[in-house]
PDB file of N, CA and C in Angstrom:
ATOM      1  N   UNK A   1     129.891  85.255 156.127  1.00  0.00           N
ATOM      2  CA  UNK A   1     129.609  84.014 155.424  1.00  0.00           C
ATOM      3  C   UNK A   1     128.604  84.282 154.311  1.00  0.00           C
ATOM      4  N   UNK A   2     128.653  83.842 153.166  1.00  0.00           N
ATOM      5  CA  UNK A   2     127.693  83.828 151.744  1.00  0.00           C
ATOM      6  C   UNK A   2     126.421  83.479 152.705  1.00  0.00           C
ATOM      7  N   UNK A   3     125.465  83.924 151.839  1.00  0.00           N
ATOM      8  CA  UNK A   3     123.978  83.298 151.754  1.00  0.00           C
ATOM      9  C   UNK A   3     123.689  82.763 150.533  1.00  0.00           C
ATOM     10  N   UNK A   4     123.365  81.900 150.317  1.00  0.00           N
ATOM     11  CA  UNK A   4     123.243  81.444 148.614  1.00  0.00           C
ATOM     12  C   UNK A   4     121.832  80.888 148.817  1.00  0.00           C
ATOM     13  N   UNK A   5     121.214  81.170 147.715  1.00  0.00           N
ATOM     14  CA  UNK A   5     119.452  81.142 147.308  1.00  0.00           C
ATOM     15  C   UNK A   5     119.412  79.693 147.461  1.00  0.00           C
ATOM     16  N   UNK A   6     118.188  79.205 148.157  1.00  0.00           N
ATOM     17  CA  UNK A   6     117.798  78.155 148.090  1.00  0.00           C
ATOM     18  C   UNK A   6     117.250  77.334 146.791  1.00  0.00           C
ATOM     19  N   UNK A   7     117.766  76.155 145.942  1.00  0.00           N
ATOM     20  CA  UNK A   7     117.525  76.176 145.110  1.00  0.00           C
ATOM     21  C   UNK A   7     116.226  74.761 145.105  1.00  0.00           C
ATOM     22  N   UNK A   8     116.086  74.307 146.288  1.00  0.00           N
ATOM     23  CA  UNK A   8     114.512  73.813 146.564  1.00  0.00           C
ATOM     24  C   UNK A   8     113.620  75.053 146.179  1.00  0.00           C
ATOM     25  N   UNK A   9     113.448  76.323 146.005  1.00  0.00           N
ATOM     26  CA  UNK A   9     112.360  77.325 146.254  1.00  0.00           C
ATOM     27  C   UNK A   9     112.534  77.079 144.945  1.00  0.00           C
ATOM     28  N   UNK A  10     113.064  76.940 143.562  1.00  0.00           N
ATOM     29  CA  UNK A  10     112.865  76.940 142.588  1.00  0.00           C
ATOM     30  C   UNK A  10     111.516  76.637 141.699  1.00  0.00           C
ATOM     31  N   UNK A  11     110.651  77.485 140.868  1.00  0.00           N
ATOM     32  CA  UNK A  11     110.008  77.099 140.001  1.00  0.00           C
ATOM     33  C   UNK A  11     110.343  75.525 139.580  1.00  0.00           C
ATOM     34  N   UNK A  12     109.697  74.231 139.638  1.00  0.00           N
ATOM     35  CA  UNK A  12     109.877  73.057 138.955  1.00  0.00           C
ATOM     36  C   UNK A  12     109.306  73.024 137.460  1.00  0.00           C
ATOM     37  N   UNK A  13     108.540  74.560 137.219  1.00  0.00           N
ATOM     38  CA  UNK A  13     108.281  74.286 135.513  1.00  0.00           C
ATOM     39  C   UNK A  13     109.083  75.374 134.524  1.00  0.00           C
ATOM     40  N   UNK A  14     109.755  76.714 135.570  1.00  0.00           N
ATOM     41  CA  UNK A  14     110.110  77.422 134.779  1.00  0.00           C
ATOM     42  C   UNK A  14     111.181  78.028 135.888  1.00  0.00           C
ATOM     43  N   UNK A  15     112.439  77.296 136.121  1.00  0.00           N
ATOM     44  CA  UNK A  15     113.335  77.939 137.244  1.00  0.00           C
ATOM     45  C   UNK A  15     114.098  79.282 136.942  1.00  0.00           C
ATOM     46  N   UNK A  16     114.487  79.493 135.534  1.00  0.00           N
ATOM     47  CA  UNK A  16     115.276  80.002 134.714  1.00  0.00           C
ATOM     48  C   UNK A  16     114.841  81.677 134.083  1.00  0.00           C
ATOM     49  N   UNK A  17     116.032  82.558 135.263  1.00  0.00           N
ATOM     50  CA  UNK A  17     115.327  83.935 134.475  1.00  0.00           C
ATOM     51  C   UNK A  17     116.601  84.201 133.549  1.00  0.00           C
ATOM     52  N   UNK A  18     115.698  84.036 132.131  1.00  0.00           N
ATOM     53  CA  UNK A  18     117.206  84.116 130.810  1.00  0.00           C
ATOM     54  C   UNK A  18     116.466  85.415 130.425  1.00  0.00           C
ATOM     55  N   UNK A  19     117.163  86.515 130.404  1.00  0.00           N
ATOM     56  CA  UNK A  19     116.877  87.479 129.374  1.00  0.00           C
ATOM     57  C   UNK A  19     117.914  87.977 128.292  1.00  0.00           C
ATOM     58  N   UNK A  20     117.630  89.157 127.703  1.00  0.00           N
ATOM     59  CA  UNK A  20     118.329  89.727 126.498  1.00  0.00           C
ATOM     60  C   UNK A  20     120.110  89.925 127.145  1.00  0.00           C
ATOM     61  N   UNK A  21     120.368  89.942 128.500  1.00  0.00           N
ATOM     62  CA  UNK A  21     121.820  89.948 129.662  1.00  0.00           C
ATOM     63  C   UNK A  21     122.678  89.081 129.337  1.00  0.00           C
ATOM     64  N   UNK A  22     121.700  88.417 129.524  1.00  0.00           N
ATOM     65  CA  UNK A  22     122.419  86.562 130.202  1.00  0.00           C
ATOM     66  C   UNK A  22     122.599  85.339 129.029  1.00  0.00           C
ATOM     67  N   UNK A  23     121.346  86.070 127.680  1.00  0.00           N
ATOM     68  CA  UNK A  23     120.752  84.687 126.529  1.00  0.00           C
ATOM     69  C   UNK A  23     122.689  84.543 125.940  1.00  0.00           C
ATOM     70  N   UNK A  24     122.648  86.265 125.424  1.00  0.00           N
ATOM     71  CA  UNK A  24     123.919  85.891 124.111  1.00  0.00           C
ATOM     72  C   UNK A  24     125.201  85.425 125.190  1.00  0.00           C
ATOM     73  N   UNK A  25     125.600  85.322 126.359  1.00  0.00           N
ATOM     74  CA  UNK A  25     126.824  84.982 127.300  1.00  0.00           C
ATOM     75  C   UNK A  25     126.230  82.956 126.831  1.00  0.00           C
ATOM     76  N   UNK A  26     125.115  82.944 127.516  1.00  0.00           N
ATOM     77  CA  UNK A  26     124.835  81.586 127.379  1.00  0.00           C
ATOM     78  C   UNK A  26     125.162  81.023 125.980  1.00  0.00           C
ATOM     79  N   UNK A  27     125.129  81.538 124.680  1.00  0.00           N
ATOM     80  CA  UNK A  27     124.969  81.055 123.873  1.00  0.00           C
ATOM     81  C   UNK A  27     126.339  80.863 123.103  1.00  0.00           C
ATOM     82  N   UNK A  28     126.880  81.563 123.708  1.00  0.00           N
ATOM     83  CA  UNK A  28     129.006  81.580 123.172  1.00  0.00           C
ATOM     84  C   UNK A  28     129.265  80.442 124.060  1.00  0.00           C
ATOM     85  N   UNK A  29     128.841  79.535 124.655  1.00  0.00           N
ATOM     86  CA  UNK A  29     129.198  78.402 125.239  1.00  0.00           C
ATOM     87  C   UNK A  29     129.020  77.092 124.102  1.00  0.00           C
ATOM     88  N   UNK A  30     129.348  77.294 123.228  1.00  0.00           N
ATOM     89  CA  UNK A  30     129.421  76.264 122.008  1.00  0.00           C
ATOM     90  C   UNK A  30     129.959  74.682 122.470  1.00  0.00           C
ATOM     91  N   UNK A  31     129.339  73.339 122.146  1.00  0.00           N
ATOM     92  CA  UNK A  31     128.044  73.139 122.027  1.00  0.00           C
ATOM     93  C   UNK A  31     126.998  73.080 122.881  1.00  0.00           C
ATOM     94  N   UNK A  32     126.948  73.606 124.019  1.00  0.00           N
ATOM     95  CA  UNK A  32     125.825  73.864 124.572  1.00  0.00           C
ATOM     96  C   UNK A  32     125.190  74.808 124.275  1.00  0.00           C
ATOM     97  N   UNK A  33     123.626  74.967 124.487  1.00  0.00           N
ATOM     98  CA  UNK A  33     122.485  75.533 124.092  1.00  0.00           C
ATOM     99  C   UNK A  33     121.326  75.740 125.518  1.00  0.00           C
ATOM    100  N   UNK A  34     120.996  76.868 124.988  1.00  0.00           N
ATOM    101  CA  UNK A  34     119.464  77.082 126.317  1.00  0.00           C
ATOM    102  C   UNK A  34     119.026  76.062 126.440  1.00  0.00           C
ATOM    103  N   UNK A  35     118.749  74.861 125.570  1.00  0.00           N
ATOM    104  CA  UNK A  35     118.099  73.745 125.567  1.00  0.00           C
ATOM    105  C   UNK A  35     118.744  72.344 126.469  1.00  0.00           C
ATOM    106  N   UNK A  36     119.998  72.624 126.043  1.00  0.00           N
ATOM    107  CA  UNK A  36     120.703  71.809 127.119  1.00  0.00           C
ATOM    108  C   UNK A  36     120.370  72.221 128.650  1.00  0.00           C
ATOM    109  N   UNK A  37     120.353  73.651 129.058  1.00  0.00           N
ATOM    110  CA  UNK A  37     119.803  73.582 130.342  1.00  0.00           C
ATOM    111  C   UNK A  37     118.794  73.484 130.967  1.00  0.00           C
ATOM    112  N   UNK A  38     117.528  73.730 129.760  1.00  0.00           N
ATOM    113  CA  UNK A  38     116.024  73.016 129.885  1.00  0.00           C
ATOM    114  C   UNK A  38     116.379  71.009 130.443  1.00  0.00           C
ATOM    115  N   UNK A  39     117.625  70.593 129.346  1.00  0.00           N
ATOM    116  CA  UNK A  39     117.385  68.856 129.537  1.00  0.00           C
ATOM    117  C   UNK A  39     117.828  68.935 130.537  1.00  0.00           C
ATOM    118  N   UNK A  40     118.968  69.781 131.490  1.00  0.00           N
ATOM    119  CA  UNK A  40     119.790  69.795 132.986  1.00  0.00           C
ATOM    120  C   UNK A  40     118.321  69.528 133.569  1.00  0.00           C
ATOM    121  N   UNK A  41     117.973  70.897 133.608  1.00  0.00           N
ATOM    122  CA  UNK A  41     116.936  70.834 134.806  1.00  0.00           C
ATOM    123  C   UNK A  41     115.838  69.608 134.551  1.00  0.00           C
ATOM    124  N   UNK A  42     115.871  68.925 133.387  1.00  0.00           N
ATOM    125  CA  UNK A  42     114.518  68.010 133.506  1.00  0.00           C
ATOM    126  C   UNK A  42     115.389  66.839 134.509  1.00  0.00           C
ATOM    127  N   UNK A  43     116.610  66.660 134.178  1.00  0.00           N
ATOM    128  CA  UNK A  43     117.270  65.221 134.825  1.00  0.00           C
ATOM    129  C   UNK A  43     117.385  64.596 136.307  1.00  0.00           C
ATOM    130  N   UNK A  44     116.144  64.321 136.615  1.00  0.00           N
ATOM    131  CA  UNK A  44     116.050  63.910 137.976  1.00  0.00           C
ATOM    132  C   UNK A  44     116.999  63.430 138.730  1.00  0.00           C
ATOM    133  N   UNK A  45     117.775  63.372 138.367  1.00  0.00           N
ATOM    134  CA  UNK A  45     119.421  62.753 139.106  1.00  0.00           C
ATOM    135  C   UNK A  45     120.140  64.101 138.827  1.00  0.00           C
ATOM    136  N   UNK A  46     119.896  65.314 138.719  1.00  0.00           N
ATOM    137  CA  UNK A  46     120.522  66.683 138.418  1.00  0.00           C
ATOM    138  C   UNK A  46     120.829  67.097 140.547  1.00  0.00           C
ATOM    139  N   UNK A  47     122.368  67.647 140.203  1.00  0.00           N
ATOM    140  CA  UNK A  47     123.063  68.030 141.658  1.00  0.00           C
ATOM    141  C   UNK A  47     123.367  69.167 141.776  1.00  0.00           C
ATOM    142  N   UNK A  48     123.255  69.810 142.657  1.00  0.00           N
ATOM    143  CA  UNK A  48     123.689  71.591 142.870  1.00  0.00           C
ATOM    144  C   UNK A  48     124.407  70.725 144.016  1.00  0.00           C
ATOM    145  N   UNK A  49     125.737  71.657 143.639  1.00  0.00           N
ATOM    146  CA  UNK A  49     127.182  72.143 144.330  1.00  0.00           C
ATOM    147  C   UNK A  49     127.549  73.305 144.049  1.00  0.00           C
ATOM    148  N   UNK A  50     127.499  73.755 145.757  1.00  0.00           N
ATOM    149  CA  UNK A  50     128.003  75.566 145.934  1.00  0.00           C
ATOM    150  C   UNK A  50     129.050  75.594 145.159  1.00  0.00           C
ATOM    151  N   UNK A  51     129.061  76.897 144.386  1.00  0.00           N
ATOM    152  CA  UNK A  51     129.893  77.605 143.654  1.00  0.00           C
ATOM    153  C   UNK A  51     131.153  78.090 144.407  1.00  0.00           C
ATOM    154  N   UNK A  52     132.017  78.686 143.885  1.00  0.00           N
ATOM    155  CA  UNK A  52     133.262  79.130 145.167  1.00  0.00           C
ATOM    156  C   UNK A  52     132.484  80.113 145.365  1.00  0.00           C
ATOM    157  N   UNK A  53     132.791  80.238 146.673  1.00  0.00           N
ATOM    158  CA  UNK A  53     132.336  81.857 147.608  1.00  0.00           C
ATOM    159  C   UNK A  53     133.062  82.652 147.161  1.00  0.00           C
ATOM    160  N   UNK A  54     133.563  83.237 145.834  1.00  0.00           N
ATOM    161  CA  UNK A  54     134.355  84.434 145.670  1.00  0.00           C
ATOM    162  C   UNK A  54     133.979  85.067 144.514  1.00  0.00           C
ATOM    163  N   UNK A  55     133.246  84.157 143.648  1.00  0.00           N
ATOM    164  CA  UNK A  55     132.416  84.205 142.306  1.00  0.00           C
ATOM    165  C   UNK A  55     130.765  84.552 142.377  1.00  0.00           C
ATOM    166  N   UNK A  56     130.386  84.632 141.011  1.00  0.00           N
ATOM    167  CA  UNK A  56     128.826  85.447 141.080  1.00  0.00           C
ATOM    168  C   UNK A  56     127.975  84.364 140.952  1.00  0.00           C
ATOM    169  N   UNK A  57     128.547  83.100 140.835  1.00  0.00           N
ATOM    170  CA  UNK A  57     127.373  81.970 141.452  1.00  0.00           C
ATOM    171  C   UNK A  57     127.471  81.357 142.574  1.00  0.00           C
ATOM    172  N   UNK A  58     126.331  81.268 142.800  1.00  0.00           N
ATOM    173  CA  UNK A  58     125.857  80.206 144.373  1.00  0.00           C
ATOM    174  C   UNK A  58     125.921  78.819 144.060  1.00  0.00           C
ATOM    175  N   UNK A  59     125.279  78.536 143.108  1.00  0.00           N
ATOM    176  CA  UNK A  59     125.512  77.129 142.790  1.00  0.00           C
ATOM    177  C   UNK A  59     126.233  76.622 141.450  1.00  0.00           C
ATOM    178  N   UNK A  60     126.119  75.504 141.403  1.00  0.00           N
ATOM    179  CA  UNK A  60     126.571  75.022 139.967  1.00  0.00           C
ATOM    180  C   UNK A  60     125.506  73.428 139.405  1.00  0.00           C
ATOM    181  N   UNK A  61     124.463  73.662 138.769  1.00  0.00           N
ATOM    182  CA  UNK A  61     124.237  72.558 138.521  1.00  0.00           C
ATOM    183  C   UNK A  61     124.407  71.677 138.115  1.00  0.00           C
ATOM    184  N   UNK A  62     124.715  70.234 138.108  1.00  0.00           N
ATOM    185  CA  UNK A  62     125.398  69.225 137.627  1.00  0.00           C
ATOM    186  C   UNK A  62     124.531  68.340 136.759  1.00  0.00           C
ATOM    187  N   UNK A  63     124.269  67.694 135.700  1.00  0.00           N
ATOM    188  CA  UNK A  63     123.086  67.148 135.242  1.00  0.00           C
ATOM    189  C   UNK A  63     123.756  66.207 134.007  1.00  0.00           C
ATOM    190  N   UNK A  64     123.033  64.985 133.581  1.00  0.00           N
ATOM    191  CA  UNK A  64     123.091  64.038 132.616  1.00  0.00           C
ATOM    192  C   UNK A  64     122.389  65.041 131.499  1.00  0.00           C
ATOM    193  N   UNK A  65     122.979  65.125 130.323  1.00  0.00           N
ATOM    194  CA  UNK A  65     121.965  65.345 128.877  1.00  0.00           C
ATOM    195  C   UNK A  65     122.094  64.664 128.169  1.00  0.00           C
ATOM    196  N   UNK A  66     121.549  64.076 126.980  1.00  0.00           N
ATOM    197  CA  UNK A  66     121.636  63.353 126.269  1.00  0.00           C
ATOM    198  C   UNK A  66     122.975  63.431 125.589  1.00  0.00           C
ATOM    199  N   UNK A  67     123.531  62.553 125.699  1.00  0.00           N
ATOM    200  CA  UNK A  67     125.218  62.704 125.347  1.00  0.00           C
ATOM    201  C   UNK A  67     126.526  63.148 125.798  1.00  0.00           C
ATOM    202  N   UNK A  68     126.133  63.666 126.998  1.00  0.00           N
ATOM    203  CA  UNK A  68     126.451  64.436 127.688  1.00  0.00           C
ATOM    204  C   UNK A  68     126.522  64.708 129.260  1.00  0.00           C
ATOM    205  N   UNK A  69     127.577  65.269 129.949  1.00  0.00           N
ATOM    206  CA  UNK A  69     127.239  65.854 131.615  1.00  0.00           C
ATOM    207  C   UNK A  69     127.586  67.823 131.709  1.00  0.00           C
ATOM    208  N   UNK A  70     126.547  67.527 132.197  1.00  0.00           N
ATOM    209  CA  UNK A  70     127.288  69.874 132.248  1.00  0.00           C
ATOM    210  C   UNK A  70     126.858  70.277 133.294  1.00  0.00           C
ATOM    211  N   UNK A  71     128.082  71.302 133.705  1.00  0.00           N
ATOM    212  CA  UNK A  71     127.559  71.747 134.447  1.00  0.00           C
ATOM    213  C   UNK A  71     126.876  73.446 134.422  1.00  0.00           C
ATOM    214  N   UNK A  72     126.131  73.632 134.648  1.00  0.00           N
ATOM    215  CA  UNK A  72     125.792  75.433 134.926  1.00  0.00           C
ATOM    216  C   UNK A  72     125.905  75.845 136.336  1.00  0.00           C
ATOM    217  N   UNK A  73     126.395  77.028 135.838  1.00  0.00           N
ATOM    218  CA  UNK A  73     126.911  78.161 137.146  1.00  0.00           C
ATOM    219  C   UNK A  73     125.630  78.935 136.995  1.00  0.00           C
ATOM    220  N   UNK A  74     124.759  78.683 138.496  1.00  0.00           N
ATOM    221  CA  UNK A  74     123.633  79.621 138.648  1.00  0.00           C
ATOM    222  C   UNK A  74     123.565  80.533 139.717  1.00  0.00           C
ATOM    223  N   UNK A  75     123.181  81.682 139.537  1.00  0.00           N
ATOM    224  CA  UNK A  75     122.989  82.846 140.198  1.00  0.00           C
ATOM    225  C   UNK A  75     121.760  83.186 140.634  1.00  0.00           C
ATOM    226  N   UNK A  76     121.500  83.718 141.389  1.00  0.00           N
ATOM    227  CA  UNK A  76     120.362  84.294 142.079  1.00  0.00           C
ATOM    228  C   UNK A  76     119.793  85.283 141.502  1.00  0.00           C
ATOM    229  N   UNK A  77     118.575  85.548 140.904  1.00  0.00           N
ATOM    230  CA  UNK A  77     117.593  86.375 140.628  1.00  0.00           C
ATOM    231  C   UNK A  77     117.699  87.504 140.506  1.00  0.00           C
ATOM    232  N   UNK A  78     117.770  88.643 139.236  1.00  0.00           N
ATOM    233  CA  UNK A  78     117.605  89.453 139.666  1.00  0.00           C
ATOM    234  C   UNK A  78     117.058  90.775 139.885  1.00  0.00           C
ATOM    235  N   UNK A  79     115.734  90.027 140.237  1.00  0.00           N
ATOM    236  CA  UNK A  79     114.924  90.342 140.098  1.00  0.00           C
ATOM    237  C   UNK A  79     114.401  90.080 141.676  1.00  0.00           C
ATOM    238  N   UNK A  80     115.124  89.260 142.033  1.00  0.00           N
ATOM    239  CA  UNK A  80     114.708  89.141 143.581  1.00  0.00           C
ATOM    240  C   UNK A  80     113.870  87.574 144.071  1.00  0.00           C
ATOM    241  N   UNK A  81     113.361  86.702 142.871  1.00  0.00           N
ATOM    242  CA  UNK A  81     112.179  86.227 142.735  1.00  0.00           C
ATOM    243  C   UNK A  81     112.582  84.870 143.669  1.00  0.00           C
ATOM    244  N   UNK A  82     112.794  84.173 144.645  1.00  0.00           N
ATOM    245  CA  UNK A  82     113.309  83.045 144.990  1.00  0.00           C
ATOM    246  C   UNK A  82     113.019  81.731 144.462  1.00  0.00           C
ATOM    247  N   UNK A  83     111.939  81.816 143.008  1.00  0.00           N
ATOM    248  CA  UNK A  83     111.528  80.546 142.571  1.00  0.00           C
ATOM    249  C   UNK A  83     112.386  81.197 141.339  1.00  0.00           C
ATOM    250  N   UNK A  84     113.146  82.117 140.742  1.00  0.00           N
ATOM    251  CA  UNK A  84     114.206  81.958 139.863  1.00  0.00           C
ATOM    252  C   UNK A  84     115.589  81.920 140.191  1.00  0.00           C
ATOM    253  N   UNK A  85     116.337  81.644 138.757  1.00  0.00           N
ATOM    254  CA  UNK A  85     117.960  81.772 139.082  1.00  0.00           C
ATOM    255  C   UNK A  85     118.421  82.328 137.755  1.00  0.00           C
ATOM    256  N   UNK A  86     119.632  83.173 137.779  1.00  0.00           N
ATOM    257  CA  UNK A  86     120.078  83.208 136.665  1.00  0.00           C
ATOM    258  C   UNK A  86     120.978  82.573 136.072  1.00  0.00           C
ATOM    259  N   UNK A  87     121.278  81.067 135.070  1.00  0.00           N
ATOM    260  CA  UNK A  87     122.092  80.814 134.685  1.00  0.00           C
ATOM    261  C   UNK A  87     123.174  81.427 134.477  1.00  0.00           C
ATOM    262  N   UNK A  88     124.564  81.486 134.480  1.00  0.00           N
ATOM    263  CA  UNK A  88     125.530  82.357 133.671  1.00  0.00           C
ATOM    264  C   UNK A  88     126.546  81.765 133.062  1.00  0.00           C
ATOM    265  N   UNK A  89     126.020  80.291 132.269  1.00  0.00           N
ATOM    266  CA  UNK A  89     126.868  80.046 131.925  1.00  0.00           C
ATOM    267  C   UNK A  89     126.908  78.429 131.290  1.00  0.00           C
ATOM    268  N   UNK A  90     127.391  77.856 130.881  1.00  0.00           N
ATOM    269  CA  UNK A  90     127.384  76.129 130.212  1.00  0.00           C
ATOM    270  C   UNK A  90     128.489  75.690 129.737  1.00  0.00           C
ATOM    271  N   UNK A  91     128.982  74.898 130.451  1.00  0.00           N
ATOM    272  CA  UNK A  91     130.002  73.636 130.591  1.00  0.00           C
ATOM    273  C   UNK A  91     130.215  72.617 131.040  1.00  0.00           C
ATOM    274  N   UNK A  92     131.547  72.148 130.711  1.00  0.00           N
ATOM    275  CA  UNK A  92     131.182  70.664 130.167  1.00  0.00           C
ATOM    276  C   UNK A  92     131.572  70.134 131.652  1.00  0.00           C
ATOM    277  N   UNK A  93     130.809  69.215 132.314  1.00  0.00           N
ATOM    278  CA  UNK A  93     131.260  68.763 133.871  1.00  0.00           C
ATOM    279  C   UNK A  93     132.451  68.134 134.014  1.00  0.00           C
ATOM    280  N   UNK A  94     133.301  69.052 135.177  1.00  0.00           N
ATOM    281  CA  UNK A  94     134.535  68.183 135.145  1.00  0.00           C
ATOM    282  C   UNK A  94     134.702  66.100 136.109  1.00  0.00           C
ATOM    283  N   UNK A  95     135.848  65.676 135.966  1.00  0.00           N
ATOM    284  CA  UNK A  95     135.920  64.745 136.161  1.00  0.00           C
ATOM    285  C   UNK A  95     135.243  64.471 137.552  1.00  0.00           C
ATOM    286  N   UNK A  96     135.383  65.514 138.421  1.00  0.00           N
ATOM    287  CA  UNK A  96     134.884  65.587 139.607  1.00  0.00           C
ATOM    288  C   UNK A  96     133.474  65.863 139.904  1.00  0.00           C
ATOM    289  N   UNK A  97     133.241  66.564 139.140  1.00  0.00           N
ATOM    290  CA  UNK A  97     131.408  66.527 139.249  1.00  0.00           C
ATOM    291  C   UNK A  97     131.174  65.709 138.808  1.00  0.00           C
ATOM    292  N   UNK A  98     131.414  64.634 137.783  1.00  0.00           N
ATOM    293  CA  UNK A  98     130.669  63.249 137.169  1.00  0.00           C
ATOM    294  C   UNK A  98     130.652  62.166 138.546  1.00  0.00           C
ATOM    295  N   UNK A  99     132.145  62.222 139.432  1.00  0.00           N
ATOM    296  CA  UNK A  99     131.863  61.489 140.091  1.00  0.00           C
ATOM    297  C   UNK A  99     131.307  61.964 141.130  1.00  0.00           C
ATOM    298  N   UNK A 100     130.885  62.862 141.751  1.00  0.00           N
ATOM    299  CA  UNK A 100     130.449  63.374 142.538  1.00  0.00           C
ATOM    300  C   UNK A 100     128.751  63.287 142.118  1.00  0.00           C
ATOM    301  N   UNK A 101     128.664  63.377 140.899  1.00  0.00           N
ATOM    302  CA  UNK A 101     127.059  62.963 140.302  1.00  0.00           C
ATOM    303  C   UNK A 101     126.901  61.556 140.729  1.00  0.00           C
ATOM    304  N   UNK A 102     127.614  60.848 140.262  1.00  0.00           N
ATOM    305  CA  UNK A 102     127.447  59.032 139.911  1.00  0.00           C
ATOM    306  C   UNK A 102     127.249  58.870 141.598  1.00  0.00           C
ATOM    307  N   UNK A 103     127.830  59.024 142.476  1.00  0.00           N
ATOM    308  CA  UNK A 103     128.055  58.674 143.744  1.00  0.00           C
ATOM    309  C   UNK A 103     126.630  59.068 144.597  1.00  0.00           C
ATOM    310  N   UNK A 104     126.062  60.319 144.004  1.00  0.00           N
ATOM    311  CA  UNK A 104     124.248  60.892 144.711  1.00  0.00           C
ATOM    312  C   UNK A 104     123.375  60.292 144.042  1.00  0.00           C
ATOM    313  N   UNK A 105     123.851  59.345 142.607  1.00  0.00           N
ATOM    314  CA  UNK A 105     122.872  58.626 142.028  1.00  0.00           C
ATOM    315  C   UNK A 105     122.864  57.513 142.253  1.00  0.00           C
ATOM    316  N   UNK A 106     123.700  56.964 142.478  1.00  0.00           N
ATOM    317  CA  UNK A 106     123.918  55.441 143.211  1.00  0.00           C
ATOM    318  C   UNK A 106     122.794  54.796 143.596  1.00  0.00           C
TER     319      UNK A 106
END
């Protein structure tokens, strides 16, 4: 069975290990931006749903941005650190994560 990183242990001011790996993958996700996943993580109504168990994320975060719902595929650290994650990725939330958002925000 997976173990997937707890994403309560997360840094609440700086969850996100982006380096020189991970920045330019993130950034071919046109129109999303690093910044969009700074507004994910600010959105207090933001949802992690496990990733498939067959892929290199554990979770997927689900979040409101201004104009917007996305989701990111996050990965575990690696670096080891349990208050980081590594994003790998930005898109646009499907029909099912919106309602699956709307329904934990209720």
């Amino acid at each position: 069975m997976r173990s997937r990183f707890d994403p309560s242990l997360l840094d609440p001011e700086s969850p996100f290990e982006i380096d020189e790996r991970n920045r330019p993958h993130l950034a071919k996700h046109d129109p999303y931006t690093e910044a969009d996943l700074l507004d994910a993580w600010a959105d207090p109504g933001a949802i992690f749903l496990p990733a498939a168990a067959d892929g290199p994320a554990d979770w997927l975060l689900v979040a409101s941005i201004p104009g917007d719902m996305i989701q990111a595929p996050l990965a575990p650290s690696d670096s080891g650190d349990p208050a980081k994650c590594r994003p790998i990725g930005l898109y646009r939330a499907t029909q099912e994560q919106g309602r699956r958002y709307r329904e934990e925000n209720a």
